[in-house]
C-alpha atoms as a PDB file:
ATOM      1  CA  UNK A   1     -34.004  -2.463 -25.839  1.00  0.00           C
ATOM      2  CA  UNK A   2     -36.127  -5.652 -26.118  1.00  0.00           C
ATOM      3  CA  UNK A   3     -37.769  -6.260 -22.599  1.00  0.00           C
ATOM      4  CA  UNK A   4     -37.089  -9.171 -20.404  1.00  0.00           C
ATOM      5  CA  UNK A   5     -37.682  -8.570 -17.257  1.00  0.00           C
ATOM      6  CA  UNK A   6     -40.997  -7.167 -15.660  1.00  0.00           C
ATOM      7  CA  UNK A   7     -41.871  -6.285 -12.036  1.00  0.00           C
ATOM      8  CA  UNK A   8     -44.939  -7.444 -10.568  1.00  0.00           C
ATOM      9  CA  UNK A   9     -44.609  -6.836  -6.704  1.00  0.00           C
ATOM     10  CA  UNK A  10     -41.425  -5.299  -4.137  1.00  0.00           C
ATOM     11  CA  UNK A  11     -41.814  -6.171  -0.720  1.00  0.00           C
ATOM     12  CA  UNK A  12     -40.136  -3.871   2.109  1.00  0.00           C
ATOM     13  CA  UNK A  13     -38.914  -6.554   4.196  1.00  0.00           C
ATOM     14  CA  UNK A  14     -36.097  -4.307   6.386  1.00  0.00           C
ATOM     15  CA  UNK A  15     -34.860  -0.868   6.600  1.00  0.00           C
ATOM     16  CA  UNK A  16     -32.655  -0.663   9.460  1.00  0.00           C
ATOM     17  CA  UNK A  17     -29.093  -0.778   8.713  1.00  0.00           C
ATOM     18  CA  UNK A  18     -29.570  -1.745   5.090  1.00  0.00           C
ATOM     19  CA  UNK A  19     -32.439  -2.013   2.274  1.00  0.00           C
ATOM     20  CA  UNK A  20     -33.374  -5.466   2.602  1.00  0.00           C
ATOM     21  CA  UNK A  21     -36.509  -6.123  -0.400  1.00  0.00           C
ATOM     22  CA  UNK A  22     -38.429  -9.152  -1.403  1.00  0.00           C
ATOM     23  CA  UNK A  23     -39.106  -8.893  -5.235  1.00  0.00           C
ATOM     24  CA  UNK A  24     -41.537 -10.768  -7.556  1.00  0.00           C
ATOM     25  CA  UNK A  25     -40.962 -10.272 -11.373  1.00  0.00           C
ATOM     26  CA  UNK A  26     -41.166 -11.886 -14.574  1.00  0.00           C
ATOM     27  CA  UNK A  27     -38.137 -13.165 -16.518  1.00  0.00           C
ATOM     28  CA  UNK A  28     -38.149 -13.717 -20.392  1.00  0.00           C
ATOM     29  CA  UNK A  29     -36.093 -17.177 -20.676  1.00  0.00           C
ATOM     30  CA  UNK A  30     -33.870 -17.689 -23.802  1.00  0.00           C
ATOM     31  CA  UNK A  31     -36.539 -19.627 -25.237  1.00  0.00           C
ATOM     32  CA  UNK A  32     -38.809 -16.943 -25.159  1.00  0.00           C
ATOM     33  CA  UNK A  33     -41.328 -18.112 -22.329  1.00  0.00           C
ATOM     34  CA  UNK A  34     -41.651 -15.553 -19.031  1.00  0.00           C
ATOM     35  CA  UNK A  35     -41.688 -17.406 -15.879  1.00  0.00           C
ATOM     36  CA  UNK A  36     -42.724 -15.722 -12.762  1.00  0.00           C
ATOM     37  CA  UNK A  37     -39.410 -15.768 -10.086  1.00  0.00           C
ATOM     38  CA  UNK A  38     -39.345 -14.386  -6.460  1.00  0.00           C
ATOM     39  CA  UNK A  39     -35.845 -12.718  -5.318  1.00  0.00           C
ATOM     40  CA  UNK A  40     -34.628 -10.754  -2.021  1.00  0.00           C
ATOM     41  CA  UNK A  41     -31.800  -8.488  -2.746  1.00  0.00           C
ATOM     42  CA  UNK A  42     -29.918  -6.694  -0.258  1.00  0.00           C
ATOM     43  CA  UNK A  43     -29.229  -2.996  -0.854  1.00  0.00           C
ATOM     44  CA  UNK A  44     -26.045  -1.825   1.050  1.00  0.00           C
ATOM     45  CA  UNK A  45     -24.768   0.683  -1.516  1.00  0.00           C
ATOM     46  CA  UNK A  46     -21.439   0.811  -4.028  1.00  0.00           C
ATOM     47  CA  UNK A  47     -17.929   0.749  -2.037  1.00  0.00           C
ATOM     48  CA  UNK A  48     -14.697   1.037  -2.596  1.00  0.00           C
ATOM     49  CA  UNK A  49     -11.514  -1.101  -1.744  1.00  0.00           C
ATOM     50  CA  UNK A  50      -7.862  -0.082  -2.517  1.00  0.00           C
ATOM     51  CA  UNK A  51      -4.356  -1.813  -2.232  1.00  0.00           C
ATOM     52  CA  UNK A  52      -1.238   0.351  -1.101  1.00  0.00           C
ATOM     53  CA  UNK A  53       2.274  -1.279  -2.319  1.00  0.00           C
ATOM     54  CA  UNK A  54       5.449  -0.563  -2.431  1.00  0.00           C
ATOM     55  CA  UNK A  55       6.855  -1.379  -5.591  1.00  0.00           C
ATOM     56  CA  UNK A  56      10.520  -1.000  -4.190  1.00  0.00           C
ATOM     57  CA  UNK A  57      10.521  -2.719  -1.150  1.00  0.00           C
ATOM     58  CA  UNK A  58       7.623  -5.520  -2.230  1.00  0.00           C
ATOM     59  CA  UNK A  59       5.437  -4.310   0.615  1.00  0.00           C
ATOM     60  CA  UNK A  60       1.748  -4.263   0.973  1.00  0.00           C
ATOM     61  CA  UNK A  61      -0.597  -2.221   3.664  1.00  0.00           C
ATOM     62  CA  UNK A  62      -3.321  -4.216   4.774  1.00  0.00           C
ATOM     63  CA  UNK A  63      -5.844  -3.897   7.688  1.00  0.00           C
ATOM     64  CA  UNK A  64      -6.560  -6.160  10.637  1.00  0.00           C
ATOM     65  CA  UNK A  65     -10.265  -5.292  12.130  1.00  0.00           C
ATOM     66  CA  UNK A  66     -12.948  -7.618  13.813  1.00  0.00           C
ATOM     67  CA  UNK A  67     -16.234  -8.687  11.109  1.00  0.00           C
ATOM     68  CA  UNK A  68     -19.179 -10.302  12.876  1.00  0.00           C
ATOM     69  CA  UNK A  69     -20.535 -12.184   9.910  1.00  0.00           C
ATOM     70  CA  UNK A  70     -17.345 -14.060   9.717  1.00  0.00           C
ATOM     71  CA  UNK A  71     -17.619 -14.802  13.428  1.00  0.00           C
ATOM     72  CA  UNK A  72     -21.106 -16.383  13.112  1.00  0.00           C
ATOM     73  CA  UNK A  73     -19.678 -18.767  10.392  1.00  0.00           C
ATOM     74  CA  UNK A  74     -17.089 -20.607  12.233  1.00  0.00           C
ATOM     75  CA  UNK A  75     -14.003 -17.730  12.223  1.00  0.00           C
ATOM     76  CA  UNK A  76     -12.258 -15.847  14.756  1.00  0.00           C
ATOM     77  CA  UNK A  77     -14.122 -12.735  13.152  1.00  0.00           C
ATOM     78  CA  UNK A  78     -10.498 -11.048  12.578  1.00  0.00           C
ATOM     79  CA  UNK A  79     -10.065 -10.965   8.952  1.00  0.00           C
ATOM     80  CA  UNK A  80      -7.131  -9.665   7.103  1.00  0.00           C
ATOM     81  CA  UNK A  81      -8.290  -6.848   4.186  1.00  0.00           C
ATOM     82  CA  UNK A  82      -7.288  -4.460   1.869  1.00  0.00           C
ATOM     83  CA  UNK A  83      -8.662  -0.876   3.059  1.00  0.00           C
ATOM     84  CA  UNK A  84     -12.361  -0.712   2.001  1.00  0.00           C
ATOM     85  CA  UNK A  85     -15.513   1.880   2.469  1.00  0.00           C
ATOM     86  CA  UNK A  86     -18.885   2.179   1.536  1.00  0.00           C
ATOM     87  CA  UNK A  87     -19.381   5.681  -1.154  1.00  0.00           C
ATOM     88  CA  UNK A  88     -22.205   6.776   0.491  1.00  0.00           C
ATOM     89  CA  UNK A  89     -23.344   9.406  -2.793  1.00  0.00           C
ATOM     90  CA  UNK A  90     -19.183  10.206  -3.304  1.00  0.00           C
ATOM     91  CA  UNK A  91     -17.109   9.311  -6.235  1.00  0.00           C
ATOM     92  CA  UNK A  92     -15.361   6.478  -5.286  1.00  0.00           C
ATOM     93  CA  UNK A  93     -11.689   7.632  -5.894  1.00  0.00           C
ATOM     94  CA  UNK A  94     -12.250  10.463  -3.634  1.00  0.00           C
ATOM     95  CA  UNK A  95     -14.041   7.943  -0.798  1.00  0.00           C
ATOM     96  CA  UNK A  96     -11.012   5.963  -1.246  1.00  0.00           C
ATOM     97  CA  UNK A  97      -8.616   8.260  -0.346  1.00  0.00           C
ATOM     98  CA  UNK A  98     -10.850   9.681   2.512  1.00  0.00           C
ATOM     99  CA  UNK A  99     -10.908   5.949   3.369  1.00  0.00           C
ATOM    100  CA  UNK A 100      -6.868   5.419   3.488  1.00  0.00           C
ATOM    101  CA  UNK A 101      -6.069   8.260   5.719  1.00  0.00           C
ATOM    102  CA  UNK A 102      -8.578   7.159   8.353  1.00  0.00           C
ATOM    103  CA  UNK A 103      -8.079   3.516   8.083  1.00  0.00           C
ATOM    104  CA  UNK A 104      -4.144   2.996   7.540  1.00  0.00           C
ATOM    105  CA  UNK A 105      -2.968   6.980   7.852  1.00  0.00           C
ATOM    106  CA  UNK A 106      -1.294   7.458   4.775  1.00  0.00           C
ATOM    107  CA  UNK A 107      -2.422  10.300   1.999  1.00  0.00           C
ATOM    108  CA  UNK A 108      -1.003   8.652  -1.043  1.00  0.00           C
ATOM    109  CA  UNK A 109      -0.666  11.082  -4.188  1.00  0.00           C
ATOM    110  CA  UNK A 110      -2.704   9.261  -6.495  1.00  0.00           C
ATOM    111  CA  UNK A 111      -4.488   5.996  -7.237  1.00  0.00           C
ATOM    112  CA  UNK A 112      -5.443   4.251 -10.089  1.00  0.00           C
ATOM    113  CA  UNK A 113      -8.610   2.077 -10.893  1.00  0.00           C
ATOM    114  CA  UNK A 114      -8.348  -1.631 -12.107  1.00  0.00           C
ATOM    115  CA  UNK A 115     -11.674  -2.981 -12.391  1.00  0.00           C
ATOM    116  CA  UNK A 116     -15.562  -2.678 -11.074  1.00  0.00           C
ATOM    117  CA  UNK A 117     -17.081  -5.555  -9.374  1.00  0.00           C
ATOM    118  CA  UNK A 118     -20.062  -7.026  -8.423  1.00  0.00           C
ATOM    119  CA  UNK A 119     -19.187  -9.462  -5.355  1.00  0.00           C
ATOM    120  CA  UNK A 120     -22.023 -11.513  -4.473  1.00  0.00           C
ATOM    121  CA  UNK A 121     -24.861 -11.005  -7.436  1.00  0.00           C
ATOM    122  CA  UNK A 122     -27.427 -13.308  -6.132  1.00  0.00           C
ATOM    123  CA  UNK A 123     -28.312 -11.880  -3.163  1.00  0.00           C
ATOM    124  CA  UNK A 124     -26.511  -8.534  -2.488  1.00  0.00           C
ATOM    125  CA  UNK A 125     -26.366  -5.611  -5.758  1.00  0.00           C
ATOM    126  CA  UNK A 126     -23.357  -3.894  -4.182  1.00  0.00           C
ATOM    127  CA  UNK A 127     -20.720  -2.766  -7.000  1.00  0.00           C
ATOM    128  CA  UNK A 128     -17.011  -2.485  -5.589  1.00  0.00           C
ATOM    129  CA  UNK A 129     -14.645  -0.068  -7.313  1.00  0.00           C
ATOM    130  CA  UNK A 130     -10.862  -1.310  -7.201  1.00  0.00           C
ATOM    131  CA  UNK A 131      -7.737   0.765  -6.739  1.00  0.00           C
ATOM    132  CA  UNK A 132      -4.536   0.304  -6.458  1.00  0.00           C
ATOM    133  CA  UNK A 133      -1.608   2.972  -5.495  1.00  0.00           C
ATOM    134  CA  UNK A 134       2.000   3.422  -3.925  1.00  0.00           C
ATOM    135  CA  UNK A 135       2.564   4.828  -1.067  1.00  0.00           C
ATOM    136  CA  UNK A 136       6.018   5.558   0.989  1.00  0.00           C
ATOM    137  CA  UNK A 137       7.349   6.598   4.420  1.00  0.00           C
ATOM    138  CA  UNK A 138       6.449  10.387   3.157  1.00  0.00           C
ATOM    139  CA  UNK A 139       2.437   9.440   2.419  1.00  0.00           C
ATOM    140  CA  UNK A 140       2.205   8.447   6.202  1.00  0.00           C
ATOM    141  CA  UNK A 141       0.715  11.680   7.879  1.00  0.00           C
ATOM    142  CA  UNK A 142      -1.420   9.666  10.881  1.00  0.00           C
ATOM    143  CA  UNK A 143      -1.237   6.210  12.628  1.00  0.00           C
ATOM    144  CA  UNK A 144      -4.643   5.106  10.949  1.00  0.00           C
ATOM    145  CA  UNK A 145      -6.882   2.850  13.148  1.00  0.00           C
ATOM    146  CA  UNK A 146     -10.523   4.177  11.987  1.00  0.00           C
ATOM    147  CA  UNK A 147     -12.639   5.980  13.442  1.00  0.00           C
ATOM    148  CA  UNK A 148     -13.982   5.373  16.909  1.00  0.00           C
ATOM    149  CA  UNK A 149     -17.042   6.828  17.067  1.00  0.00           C
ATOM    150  CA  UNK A 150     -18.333   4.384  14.193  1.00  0.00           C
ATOM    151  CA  UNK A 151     -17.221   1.100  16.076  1.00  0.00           C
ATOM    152  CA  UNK A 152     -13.638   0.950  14.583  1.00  0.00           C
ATOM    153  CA  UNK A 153     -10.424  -0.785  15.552  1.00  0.00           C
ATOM    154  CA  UNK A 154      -8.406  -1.262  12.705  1.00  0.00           C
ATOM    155  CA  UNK A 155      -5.091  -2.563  13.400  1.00  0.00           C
ATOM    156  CA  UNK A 156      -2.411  -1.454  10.316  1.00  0.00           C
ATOM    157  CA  UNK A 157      -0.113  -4.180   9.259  1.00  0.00           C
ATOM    158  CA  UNK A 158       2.398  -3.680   6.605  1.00  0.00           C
ATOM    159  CA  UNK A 159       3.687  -7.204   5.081  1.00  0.00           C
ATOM    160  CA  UNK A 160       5.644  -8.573   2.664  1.00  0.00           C
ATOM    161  CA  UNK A 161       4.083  -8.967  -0.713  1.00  0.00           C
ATOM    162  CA  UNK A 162       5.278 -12.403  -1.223  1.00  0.00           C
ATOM    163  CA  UNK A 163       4.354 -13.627   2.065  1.00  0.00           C
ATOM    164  CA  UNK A 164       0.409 -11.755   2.215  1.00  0.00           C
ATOM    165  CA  UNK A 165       0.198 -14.412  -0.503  1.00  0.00           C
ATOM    166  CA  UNK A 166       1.608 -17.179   1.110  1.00  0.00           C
ATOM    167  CA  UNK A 167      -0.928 -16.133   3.752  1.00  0.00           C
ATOM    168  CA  UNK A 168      -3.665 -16.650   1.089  1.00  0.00           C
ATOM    169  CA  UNK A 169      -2.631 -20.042   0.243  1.00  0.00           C
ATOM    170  CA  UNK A 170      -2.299 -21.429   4.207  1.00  0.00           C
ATOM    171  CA  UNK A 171      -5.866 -19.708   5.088  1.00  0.00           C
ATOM    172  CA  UNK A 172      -4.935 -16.725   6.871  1.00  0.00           C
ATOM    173  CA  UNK A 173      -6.163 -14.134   4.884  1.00  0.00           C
ATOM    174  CA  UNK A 174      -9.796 -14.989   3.735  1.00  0.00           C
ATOM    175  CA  UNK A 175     -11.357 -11.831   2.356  1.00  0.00           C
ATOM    176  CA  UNK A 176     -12.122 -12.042  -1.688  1.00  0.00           C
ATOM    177  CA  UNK A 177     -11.922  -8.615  -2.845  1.00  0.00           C
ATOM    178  CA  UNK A 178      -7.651  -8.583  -0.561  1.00  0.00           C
ATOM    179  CA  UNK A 179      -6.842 -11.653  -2.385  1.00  0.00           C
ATOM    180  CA  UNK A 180      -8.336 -10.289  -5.905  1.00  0.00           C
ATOM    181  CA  UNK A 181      -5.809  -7.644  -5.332  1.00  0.00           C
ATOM    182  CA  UNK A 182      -3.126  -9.144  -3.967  1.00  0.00           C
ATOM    183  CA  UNK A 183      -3.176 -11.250  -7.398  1.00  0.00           C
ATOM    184  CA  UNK A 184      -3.328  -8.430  -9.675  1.00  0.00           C
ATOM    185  CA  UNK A 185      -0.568  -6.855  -7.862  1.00  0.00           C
ATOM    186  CA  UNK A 186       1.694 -10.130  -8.558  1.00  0.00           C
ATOM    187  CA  UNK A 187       0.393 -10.236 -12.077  1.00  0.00           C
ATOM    188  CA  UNK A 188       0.687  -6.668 -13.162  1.00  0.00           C
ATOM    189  CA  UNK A 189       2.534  -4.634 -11.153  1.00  0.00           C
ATOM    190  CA  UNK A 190       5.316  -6.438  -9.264  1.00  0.00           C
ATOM    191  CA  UNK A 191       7.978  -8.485 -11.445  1.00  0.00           C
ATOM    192  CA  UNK A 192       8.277 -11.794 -10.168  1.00  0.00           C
ATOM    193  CA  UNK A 193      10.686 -12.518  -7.739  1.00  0.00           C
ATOM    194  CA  UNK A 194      13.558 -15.084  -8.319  1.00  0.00           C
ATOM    195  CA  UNK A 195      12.843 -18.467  -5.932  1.00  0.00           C
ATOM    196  CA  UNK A 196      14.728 -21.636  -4.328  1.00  0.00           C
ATOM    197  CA  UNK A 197      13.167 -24.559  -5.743  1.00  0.00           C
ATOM    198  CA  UNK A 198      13.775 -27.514  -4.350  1.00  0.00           C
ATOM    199  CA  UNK A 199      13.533 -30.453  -6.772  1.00  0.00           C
ATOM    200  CA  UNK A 200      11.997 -33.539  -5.640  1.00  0.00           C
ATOM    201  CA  UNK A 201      11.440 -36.954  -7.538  1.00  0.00           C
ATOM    202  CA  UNK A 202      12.737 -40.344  -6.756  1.00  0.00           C
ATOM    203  CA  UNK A 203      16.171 -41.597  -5.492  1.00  0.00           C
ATOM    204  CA  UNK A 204      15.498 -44.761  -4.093  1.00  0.00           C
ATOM    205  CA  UNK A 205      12.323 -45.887  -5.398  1.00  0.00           C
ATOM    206  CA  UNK A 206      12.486 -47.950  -7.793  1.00  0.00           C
ATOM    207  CA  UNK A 207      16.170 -49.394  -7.522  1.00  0.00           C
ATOM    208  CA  UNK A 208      16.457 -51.739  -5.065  1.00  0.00           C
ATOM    209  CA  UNK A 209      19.293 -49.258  -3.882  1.00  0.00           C
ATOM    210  CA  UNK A 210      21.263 -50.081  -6.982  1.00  0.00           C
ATOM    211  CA  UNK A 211      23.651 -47.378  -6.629  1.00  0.00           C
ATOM    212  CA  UNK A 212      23.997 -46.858 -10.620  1.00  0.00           C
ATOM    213  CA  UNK A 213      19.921 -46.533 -11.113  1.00  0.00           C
ATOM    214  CA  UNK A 214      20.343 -43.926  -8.243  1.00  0.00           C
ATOM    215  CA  UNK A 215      22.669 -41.834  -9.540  1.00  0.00           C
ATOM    216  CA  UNK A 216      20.681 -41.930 -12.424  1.00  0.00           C
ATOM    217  CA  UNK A 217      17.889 -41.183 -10.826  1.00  0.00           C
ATOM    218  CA  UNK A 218      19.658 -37.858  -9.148  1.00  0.00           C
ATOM    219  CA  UNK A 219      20.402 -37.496 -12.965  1.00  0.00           C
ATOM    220  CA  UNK A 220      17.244 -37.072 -13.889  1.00  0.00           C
ATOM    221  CA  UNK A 221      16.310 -34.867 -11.278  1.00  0.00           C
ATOM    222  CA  UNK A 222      19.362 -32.454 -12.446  1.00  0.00           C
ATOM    223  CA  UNK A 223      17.912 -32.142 -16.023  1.00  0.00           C
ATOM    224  CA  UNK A 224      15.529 -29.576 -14.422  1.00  0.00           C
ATOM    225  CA  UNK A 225      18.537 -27.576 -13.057  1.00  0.00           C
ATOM    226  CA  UNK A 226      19.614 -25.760 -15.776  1.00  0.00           C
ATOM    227  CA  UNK A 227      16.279 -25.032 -17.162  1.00  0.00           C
ATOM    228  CA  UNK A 228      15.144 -23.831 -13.759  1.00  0.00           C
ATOM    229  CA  UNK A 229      18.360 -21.400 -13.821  1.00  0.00           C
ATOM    230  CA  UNK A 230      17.909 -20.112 -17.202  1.00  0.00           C
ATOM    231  CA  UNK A 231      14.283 -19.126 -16.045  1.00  0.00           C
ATOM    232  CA  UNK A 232      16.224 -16.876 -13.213  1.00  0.00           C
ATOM    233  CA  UNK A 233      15.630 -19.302  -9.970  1.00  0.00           C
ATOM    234  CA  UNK A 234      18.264 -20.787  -7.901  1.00  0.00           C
ATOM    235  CA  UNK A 235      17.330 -24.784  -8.424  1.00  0.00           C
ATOM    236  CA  UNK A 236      18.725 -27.438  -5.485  1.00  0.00           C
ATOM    237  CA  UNK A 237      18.523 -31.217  -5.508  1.00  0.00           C
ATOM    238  CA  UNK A 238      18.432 -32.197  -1.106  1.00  0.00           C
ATOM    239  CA  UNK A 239      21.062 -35.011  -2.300  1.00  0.00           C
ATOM    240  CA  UNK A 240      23.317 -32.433  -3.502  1.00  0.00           C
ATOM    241  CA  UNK A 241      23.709 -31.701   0.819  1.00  0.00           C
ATOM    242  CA  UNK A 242      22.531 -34.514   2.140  1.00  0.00           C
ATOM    243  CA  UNK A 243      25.046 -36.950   0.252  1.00  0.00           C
ATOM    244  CA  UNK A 244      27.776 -35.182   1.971  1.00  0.00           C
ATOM    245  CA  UNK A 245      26.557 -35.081   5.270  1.00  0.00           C
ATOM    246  CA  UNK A 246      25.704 -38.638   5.439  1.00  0.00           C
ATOM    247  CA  UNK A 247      29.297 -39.316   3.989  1.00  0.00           C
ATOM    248  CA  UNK A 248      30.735 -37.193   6.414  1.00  0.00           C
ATOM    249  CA  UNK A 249      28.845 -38.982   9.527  1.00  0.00           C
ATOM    250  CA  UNK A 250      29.995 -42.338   8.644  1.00  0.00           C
ATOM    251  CA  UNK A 251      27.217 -43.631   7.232  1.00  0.00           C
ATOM    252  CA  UNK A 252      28.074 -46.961   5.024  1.00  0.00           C
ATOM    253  CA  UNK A 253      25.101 -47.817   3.049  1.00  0.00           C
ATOM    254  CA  UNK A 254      21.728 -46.213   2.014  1.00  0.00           C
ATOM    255  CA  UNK A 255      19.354 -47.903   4.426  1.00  0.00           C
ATOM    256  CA  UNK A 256      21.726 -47.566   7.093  1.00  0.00           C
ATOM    257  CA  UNK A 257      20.421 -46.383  10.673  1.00  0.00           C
ATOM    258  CA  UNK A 258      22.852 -42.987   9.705  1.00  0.00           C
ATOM    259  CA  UNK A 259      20.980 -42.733   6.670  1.00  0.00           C
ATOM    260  CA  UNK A 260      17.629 -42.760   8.248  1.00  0.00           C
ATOM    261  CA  UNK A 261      18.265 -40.689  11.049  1.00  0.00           C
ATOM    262  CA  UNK A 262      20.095 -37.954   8.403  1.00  0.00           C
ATOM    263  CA  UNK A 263      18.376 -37.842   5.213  1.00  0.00           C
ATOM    264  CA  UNK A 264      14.803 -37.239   4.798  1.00  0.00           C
ATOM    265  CA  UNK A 265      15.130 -34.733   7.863  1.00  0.00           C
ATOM    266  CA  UNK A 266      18.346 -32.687   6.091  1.00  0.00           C
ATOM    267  CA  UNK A 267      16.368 -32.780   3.432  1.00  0.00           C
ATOM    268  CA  UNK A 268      12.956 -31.092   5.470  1.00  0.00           C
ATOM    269  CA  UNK A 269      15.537 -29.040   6.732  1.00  0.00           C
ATOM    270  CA  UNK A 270      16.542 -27.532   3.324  1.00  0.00           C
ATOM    271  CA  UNK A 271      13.004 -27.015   2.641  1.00  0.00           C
ATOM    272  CA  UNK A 272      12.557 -24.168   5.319  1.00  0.00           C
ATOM    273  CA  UNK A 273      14.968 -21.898   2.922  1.00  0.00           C
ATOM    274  CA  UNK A 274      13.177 -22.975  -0.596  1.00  0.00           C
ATOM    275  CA  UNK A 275      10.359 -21.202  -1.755  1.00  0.00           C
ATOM    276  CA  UNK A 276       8.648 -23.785  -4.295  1.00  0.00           C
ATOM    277  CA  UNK A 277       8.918 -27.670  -4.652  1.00  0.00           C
ATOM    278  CA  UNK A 278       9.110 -29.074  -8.214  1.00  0.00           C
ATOM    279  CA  UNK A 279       8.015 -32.728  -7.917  1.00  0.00           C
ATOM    280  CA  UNK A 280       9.457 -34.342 -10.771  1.00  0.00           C
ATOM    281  CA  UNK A 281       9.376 -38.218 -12.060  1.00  0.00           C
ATOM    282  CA  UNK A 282       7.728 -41.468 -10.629  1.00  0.00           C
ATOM    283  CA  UNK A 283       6.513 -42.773  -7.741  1.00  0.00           C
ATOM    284  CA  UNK A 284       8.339 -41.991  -4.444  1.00  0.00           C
ATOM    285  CA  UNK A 285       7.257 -41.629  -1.110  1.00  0.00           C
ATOM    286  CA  UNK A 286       9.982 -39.327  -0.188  1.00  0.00           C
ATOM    287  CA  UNK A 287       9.301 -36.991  -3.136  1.00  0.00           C
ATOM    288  CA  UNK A 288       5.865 -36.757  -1.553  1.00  0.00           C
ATOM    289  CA  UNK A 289       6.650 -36.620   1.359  1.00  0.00           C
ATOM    290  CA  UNK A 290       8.515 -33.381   0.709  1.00  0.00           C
ATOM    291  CA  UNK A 291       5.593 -32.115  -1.672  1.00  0.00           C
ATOM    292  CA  UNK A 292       3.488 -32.500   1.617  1.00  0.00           C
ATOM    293  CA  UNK A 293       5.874 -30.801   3.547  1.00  0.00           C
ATOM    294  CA  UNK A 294       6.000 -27.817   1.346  1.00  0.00           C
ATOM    295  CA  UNK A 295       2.141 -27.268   0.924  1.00  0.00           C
ATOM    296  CA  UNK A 296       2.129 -27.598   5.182  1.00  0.00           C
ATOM    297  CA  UNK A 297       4.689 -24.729   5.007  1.00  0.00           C
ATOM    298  CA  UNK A 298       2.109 -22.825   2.820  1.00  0.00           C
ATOM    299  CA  UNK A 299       4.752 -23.317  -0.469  1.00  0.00           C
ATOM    300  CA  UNK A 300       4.542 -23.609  -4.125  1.00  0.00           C
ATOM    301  CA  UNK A 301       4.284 -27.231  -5.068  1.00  0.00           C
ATOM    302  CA  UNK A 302       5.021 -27.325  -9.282  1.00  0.00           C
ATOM    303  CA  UNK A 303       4.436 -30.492 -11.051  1.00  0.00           C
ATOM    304  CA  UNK A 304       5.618 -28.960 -14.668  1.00  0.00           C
ATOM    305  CA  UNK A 305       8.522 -26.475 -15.564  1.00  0.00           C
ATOM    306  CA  UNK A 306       5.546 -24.738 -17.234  1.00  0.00           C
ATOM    307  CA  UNK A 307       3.464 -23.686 -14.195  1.00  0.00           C
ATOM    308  CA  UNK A 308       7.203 -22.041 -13.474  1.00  0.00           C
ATOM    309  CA  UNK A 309       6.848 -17.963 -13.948  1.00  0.00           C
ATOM    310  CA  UNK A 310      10.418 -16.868 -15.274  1.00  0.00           C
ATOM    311  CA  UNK A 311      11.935 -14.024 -12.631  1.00  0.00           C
END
């Protein structure tokens, strides 16, 4: 192998919890010149990390415990995580399953490797070895919780699969290597679930509240209906129940004070049962208005029936 790298100097800077080294070497640059470079690396060893899920029920086991690095870098320090270990000299599907029982309590028959990883390459030359396996109520043979006597207090917390990612997109669960997993589990190994989308584009906008370029507005926000169905979702226009409701309440004209008080807010209503906005057509600030609303709620907000995954 043609060289390219050569060592001129490694500097013990700490040995106390970790391997912390300050090394000077040469690199060989793609246009053939060496220039001298100066690097610390941090030497922690190879880990592990594994996801437990429950293909049946959608389920995931994840771990709650308390990381101090997180808490110096403006966090609460409690992070969200998919069980994890360091090898120390074992294989890593046998540290993983040591890691399991002691960390969530379940002894899961087998688990399956799905890729090697280095996490932060310029500074720290830890490789993590991902699993992922199924576990049941008949794997659980302890309550989990770590082990005391090395500083742990792991709190166990089962979730649904679909929501641990809705936690990923409002901020709540922050750890790379969970969410790396928790998006190879939706792209591999679950089949995707059927949503509500709620499909938002212009009504008024646009019209001057001329009720034939309305309707045909609400037109054009039905042509996404059937495709949306065909894909295996459950598609709803908020006119389709707001309409009524206003109708229903007396309401005499769109603009009205009924109207106001009814419509954008039945609509915001609806929302908390949909899964996914589609935000369809022109300008409207209603349509994003509800787009806004969504991504507050932590939802899906599509822009093209592409993006779409069929169920």
């Amino acid at each position: 192998m043609q060289e390219y790298v050569r060592i001129k100097n490694v500097q013990l800077l700490s040995d106390d919890w970790y391997i912390l080294k300050k090394t000077t070497f040469d690199l060989k640059r793609r246009d053939g010149r060496w220039q001298t470079m100066s690097r610390e690396t941090y030497d922690r060893g190879n880990g592990a990390v594994a996801l437990l899920y429950n293909r049946a029920r959608r389920t995931v086991l994840l771990t709650r415990q308390f990381r101090f690095p997180a808490y110096v870098n403006q966090h609460d320090g409690y992070l969200i995580e998919a069980p994890a270990g360091m090898l120390d000299e074992a294989h890593p599907e046998e540290r993983m399953h040591a890691e399991l029982e002691e960390e969530t309590g379940h002894k899961v028959a087998e688990l399956r490797q799905v890729f090697d990883v280095f996490m932060s390459p310029g500074s720290v030359t830890e490789r993590l070895h991902f699993f992922v396996g199924e576990y049941d109520a008949d794997s659980q043979i302890g309550s989990g919780g770590g082990l005391e006597h090395e500083g742990e207090d792991i709190e166990v917390l089962e979730l649904d699969a679909d929501q641990a990612m809705d936690m990923v997109v409002r901020g709540e669960i922050m750890d790379g290597k969970t969410i790396m997993l928790l998006q190879y589990l939706h792209l591999h190994l679950l089949p995707p679930r059927s949503m509500m989308i709620l499909i938002a584009g212009p009504y008024r906008s646009g019209t001057g509240d001329d009720p034939a370029r309305m309707a045909a507005n609400v037109a054009a926000m039905e042509a996404f209906v059937l495709p949306l169905y065909q894909r295996g979702h459950t598609p709803v226009l908020g006119e389709w129940l707001a309409l009524p409701v206003l109708h229903a309440a007396g309401s005499t004209k769109v603009g009205d004070a009924l109207y106001e008080e009814i419509f954008h807010p039945h609509c915001e209503r609806l929302l908390g049962h949909c899964d996914a906005v589609l935000r369809v057509g022109g300008p409207s600030a209603g349509a994003d208005a509800m787009a806004a609303a969504a991504r507050k709620r932590g939802l899906l907000v599509y822009h093209d029936l592409a993006e779409i995954p069929a169920a």
